[in-house]
PDB file of N, CA and C in Angstrom:
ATOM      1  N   UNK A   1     161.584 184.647  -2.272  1.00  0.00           N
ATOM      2  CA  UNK A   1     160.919 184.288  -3.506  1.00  0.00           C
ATOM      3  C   UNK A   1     160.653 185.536  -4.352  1.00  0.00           C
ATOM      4  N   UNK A   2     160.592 185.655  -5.703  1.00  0.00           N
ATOM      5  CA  UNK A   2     160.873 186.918  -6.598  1.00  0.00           C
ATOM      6  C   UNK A   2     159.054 187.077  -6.684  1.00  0.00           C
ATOM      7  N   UNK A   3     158.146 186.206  -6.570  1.00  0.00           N
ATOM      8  CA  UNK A   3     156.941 186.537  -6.969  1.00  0.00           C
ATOM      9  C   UNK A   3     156.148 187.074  -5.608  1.00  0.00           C
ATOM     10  N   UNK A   4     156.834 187.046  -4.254  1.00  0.00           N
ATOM     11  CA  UNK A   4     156.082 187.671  -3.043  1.00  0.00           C
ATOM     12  C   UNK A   4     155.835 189.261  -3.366  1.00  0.00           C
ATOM     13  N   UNK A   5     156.957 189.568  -3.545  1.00  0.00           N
ATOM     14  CA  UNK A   5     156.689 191.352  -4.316  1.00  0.00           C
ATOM     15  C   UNK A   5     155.151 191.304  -4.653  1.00  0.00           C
ATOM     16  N   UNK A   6     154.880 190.905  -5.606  1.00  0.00           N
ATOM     17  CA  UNK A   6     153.901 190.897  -7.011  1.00  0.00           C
ATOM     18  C   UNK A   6     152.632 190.402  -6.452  1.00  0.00           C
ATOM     19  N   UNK A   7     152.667 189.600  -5.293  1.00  0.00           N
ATOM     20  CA  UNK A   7     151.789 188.468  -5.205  1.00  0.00           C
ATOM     21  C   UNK A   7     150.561 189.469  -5.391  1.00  0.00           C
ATOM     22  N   UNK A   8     149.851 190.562  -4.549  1.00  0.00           N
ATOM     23  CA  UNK A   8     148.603 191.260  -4.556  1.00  0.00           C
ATOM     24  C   UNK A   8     148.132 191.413  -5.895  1.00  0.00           C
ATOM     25  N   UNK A   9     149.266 191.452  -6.946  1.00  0.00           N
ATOM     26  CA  UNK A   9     148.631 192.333  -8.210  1.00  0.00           C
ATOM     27  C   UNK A   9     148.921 191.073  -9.094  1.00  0.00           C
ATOM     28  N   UNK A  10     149.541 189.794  -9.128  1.00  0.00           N
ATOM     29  CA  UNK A  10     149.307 188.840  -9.541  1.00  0.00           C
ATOM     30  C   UNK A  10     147.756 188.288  -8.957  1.00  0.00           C
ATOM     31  N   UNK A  11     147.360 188.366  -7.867  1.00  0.00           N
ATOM     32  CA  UNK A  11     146.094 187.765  -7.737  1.00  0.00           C
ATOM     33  C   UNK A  11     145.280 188.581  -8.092  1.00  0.00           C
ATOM     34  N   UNK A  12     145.012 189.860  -7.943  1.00  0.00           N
ATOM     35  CA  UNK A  12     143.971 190.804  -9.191  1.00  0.00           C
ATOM     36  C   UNK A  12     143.687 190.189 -10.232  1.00  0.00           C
ATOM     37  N   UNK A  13     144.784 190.162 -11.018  1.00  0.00           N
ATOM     38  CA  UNK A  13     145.224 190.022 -12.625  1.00  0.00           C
ATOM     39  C   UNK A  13     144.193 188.947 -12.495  1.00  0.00           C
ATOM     40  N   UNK A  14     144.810 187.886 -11.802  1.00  0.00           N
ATOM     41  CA  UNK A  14     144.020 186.278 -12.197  1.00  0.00           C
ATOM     42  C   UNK A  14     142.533 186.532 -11.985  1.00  0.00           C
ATOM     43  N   UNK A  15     142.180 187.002 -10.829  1.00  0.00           N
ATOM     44  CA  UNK A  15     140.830 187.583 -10.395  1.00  0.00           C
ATOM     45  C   UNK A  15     139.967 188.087 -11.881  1.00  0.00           C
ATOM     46  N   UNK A  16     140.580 188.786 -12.090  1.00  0.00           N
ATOM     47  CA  UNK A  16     140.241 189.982 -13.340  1.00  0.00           C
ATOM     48  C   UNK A  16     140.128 189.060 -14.517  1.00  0.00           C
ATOM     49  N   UNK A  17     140.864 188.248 -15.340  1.00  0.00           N
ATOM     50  CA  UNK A  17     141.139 187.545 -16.098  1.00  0.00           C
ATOM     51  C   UNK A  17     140.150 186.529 -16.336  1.00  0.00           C
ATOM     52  N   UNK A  18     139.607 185.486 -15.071  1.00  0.00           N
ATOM     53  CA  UNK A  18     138.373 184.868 -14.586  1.00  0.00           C
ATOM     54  C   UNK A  18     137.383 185.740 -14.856  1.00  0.00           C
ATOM     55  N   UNK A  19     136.901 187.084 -14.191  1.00  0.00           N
ATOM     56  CA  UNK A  19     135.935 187.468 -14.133  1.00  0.00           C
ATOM     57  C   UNK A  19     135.778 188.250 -15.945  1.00  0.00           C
ATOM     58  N   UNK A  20     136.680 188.090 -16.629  1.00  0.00           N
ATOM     59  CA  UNK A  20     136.564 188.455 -17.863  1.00  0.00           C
ATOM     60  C   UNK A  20     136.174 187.145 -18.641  1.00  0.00           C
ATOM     61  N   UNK A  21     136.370 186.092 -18.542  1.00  0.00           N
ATOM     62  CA  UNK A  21     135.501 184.160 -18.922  1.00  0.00           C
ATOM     63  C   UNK A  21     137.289 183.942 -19.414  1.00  0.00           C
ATOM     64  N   UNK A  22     138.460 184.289 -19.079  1.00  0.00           N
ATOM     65  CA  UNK A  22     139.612 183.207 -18.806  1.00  0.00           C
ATOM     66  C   UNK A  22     139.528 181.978 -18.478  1.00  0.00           C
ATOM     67  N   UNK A  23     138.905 180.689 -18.650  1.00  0.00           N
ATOM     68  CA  UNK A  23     139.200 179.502 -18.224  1.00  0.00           C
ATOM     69  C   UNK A  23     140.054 178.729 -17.018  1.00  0.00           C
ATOM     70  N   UNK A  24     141.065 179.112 -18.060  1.00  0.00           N
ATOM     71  CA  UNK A  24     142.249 178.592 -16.891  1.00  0.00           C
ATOM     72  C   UNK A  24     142.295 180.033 -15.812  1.00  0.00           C
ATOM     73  N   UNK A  25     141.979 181.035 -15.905  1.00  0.00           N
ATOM     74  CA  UNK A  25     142.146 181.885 -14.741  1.00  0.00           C
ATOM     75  C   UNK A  25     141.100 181.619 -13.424  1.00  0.00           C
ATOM     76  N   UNK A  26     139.813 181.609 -14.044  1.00  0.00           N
ATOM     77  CA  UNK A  26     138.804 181.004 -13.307  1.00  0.00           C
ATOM     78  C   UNK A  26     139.033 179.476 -12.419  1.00  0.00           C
ATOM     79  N   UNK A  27     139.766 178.369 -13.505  1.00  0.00           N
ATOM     80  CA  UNK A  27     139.766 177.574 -12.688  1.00  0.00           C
ATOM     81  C   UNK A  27     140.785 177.236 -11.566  1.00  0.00           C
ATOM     82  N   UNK A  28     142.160 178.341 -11.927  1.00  0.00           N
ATOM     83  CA  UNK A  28     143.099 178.578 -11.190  1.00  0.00           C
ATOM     84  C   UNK A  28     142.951 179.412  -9.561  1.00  0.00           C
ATOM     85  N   UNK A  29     141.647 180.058  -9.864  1.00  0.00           N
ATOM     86  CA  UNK A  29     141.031 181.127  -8.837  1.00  0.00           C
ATOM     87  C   UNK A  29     139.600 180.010  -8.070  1.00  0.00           C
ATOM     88  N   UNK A  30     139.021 178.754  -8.645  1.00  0.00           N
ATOM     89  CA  UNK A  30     138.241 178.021  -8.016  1.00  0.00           C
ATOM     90  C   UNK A  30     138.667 177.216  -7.432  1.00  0.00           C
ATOM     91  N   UNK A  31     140.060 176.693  -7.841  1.00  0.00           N
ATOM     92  CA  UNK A  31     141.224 175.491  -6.808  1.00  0.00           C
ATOM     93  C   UNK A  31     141.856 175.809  -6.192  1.00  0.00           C
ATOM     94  N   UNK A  32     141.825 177.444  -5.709  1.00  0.00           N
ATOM     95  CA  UNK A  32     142.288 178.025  -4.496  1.00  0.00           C
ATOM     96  C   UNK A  32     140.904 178.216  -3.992  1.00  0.00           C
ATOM     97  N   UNK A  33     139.867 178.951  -4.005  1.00  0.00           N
ATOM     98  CA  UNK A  33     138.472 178.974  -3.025  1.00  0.00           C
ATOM     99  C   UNK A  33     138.102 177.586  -2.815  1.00  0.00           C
ATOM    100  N   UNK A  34     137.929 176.590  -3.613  1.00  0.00           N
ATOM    101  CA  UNK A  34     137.463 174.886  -3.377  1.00  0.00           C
ATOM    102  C   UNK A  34     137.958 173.966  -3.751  1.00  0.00           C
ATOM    103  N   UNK A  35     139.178 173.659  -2.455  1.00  0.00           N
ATOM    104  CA  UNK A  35     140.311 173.011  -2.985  1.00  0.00           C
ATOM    105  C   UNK A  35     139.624 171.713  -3.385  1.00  0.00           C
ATOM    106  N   UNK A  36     140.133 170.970  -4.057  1.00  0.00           N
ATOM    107  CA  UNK A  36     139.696 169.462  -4.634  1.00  0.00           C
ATOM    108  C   UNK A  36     139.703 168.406  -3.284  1.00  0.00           C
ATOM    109  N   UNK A  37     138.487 167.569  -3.462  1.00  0.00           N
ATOM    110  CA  UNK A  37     138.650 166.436  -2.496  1.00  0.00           C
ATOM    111  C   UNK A  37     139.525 165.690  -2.238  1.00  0.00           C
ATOM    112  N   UNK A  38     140.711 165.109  -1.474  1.00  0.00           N
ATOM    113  CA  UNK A  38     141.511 164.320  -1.846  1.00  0.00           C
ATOM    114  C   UNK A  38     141.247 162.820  -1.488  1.00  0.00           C
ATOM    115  N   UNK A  39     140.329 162.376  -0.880  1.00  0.00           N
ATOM    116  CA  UNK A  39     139.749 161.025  -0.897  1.00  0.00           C
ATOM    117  C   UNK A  39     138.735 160.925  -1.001  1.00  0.00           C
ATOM    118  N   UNK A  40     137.727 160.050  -0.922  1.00  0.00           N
ATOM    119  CA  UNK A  40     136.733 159.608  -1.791  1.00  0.00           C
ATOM    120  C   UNK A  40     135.643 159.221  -0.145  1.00  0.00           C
ATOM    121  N   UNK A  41     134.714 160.021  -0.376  1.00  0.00           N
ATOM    122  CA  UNK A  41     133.105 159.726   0.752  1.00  0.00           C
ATOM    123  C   UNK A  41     133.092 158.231   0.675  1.00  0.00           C
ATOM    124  N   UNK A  42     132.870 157.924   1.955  1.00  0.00           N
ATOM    125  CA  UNK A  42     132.659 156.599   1.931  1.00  0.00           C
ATOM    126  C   UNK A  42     131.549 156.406   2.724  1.00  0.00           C
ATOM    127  N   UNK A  43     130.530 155.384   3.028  1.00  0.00           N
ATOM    128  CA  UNK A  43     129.765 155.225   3.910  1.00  0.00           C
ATOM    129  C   UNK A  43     130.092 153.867   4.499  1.00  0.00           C
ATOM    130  N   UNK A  44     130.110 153.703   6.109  1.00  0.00           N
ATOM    131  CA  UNK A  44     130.696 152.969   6.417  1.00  0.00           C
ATOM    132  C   UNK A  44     129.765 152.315   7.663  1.00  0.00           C
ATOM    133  N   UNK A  45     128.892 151.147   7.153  1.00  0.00           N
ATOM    134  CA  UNK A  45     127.353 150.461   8.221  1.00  0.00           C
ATOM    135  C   UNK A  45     127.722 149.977   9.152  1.00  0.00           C
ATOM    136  N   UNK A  46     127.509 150.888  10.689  1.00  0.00           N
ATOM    137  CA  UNK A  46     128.125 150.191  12.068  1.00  0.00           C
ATOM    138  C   UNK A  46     126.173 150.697  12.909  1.00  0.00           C
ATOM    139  N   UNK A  47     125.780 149.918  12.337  1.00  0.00           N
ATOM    140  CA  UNK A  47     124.378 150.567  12.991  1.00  0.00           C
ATOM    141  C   UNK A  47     124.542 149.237  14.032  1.00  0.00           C
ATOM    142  N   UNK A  48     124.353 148.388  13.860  1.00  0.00           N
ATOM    143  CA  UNK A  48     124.572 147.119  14.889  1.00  0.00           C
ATOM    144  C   UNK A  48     125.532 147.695  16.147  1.00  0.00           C
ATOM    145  N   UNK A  49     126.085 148.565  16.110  1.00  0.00           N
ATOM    146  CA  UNK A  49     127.224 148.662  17.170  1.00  0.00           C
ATOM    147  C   UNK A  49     127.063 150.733  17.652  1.00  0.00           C
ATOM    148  N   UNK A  50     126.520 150.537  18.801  1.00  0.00           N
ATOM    149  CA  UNK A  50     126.713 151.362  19.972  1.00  0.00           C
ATOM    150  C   UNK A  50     128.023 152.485  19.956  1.00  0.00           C
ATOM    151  N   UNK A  51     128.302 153.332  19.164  1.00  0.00           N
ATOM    152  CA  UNK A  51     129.631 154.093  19.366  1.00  0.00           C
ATOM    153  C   UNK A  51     130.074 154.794  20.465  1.00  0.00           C
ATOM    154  N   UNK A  52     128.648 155.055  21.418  1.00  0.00           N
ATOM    155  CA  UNK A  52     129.407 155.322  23.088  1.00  0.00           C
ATOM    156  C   UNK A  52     129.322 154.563  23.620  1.00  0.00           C
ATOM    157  N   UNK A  53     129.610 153.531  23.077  1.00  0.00           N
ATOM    158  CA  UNK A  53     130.472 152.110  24.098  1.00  0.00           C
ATOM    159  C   UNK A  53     131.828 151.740  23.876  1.00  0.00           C
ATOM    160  N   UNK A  54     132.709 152.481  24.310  1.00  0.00           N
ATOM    161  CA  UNK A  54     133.827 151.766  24.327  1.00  0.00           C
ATOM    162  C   UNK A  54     134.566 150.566  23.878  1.00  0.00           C
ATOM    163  N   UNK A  55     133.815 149.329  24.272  1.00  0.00           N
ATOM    164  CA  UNK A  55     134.263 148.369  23.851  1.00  0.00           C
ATOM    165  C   UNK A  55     134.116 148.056  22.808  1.00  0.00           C
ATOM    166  N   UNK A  56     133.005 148.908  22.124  1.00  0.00           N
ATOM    167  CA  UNK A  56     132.588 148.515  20.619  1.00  0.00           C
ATOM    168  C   UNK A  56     133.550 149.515  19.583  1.00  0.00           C
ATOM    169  N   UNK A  57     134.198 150.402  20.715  1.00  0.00           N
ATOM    170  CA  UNK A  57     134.967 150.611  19.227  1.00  0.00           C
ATOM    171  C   UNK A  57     136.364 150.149  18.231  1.00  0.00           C
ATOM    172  N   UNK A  58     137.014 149.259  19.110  1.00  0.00           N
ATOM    173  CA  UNK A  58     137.687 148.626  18.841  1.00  0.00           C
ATOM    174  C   UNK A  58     137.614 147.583  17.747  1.00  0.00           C
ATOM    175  N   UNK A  59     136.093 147.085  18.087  1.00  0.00           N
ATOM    176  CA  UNK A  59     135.440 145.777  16.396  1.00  0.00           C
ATOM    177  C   UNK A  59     135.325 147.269  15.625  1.00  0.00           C
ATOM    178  N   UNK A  60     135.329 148.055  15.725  1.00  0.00           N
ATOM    179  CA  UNK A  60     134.622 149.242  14.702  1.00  0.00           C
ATOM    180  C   UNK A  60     136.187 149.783  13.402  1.00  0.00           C
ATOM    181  N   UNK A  61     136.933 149.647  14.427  1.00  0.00           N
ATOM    182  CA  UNK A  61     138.340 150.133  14.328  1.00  0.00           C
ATOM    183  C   UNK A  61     138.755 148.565  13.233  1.00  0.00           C
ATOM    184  N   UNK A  62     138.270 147.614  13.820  1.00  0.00           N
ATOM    185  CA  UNK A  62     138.989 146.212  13.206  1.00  0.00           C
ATOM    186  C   UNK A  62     138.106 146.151  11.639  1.00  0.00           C
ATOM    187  N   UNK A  63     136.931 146.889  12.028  1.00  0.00           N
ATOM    188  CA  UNK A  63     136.175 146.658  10.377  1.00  0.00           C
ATOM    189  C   UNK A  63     136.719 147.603   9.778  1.00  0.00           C
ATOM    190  N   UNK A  64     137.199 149.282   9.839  1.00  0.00           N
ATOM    191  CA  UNK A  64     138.088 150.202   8.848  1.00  0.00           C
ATOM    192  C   UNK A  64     138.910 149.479   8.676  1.00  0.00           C
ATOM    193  N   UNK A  65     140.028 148.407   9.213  1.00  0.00           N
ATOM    194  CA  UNK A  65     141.460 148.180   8.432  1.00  0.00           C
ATOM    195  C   UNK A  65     141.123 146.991   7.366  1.00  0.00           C
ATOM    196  N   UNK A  66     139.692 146.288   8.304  1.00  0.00           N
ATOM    197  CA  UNK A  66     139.645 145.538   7.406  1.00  0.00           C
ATOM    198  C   UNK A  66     138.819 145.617   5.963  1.00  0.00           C
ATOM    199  N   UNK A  67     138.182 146.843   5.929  1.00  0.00           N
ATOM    200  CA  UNK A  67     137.752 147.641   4.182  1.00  0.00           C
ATOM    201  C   UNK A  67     138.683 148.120   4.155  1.00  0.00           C
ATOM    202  N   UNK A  68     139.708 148.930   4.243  1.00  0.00           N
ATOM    203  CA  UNK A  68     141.076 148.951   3.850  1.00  0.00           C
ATOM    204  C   UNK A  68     142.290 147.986   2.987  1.00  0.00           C
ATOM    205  N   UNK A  69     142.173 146.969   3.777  1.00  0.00           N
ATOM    206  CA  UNK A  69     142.950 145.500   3.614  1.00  0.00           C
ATOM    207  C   UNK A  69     142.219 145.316   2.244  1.00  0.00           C
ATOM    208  N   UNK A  70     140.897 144.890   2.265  1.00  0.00           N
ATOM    209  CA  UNK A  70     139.844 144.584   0.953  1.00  0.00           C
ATOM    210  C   UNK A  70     140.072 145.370   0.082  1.00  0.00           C
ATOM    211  N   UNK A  71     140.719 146.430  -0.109  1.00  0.00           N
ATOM    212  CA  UNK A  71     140.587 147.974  -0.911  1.00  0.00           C
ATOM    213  C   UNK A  71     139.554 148.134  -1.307  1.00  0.00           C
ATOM    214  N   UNK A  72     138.344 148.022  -0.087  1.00  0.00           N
ATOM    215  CA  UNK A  72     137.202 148.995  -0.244  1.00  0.00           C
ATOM    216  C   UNK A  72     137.385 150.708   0.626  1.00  0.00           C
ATOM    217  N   UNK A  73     138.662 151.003   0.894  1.00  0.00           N
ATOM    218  CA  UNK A  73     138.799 151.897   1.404  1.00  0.00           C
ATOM    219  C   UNK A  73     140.399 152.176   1.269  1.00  0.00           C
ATOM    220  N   UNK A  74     140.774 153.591   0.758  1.00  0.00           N
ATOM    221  CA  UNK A  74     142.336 153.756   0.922  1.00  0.00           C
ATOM    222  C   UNK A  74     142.725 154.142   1.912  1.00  0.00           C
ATOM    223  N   UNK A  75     143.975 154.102   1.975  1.00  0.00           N
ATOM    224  CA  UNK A  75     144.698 153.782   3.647  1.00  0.00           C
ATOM    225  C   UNK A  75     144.846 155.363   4.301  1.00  0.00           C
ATOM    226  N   UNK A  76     144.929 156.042   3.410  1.00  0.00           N
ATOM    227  CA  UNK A  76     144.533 157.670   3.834  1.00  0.00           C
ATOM    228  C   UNK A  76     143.354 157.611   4.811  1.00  0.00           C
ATOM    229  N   UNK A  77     142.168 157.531   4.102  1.00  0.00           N
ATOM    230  CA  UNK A  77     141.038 157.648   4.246  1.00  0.00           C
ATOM    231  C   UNK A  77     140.716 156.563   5.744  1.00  0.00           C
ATOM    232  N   UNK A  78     141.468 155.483   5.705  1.00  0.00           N
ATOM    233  CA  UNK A  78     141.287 154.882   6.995  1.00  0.00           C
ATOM    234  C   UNK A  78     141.849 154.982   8.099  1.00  0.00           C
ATOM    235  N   UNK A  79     143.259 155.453   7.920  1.00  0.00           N
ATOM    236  CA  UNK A  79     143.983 156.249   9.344  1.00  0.00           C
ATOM    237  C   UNK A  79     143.155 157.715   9.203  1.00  0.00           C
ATOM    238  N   UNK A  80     142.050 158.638   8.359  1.00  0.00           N
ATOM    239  CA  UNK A  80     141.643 159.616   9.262  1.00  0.00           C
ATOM    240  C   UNK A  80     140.602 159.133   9.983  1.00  0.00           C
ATOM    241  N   UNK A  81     139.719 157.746   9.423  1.00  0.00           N
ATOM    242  CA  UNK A  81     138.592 157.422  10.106  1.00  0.00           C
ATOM    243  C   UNK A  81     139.034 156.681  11.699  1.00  0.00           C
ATOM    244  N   UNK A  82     140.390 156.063  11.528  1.00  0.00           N
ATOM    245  CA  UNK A  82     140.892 155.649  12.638  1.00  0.00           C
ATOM    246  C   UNK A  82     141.321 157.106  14.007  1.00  0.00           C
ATOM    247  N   UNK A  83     141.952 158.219  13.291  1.00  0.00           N
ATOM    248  CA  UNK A  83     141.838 158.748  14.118  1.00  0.00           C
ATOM    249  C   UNK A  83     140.742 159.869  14.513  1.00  0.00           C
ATOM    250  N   UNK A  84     140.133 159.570  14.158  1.00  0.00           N
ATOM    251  CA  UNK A  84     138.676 160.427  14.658  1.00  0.00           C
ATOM    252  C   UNK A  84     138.059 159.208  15.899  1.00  0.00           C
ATOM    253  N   UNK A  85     137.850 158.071  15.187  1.00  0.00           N
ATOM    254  CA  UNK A  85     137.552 157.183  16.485  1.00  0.00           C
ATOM    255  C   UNK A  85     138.184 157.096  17.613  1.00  0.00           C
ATOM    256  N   UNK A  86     139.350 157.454  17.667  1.00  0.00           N
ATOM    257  CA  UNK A  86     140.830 157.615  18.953  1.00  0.00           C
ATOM    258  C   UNK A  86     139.670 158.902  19.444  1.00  0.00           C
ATOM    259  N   UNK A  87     140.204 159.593  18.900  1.00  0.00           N
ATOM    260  CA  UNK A  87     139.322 161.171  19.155  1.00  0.00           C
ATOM    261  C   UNK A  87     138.527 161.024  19.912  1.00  0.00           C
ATOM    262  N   UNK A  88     136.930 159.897  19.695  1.00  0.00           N
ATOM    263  CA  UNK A  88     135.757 159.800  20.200  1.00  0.00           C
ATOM    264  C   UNK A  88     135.869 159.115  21.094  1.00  0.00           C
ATOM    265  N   UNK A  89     136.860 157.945  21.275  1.00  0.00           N
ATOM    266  CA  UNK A  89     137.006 157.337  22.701  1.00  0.00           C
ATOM    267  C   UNK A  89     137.771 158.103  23.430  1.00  0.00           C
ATOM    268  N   UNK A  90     138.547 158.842  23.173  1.00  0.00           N
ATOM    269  CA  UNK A  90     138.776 159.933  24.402  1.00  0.00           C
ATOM    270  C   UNK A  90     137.825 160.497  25.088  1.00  0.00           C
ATOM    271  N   UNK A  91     137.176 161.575  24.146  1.00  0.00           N
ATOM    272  CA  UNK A  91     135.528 161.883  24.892  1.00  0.00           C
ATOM    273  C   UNK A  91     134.967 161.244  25.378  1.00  0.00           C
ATOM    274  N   UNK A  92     134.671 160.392  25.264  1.00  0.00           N
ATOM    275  CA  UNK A  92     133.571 159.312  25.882  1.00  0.00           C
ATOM    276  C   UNK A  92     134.271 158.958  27.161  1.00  0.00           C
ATOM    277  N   UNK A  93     135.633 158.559  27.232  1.00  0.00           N
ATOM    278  CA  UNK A  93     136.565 158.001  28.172  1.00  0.00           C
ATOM    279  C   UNK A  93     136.275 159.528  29.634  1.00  0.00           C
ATOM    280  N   UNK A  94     136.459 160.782  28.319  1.00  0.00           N
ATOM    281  CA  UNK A  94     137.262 161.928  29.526  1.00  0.00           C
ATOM    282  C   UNK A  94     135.276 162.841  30.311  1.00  0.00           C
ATOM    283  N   UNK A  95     134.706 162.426  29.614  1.00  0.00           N
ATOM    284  CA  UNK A  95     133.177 162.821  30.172  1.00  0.00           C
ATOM    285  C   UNK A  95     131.912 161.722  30.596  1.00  0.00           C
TER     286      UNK A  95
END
């Protein structure tokens, strides 16, 4: 790539440029330190249901696809909540 050379003194510049009130340099230098959210916080009410119980996580698992299905939840956002729950029944399973 022709810009690896450059890269140190291209990121100064931008650095410099920001810290002079550049706009677009600043915001080019804040979406590399805090990349943007790419899905949306959700809160998701499983107080009725026990999460180190095993068996309960499976209805837990059946209510993400099914706010998913509803598009109260995008399908991103519900295969990571799905696999974090895989995640937690492992633990629970392996201790």
């Amino acid at each position: 790539m022709l810009l690896i050379p450059h890269a140190e003194n291209l990121v100064n510049k931008a650095v410099e440029l920001a810290l002079s009130g550049d706009v677009q340099a600043l915001k080019l230098c804040l979406d590399r330190l805090i990349p943007r959210a790419t899905g949306q916080c959700f809160q998701v009410d499983m107080n009725v249901l026990d999460v180190e119980q095993t068996q309960n996580l499976s209805a837990i698992g059946r209510h993400i696809i099914n706010l998913m299905l509803a598009g109260n939840m995008a399908p991103e956002d519900a295969q990571k909540f799905l696999v974090t729950l895989d995640s937690h029944r492992k633990l629970i399973e392996h201790y």
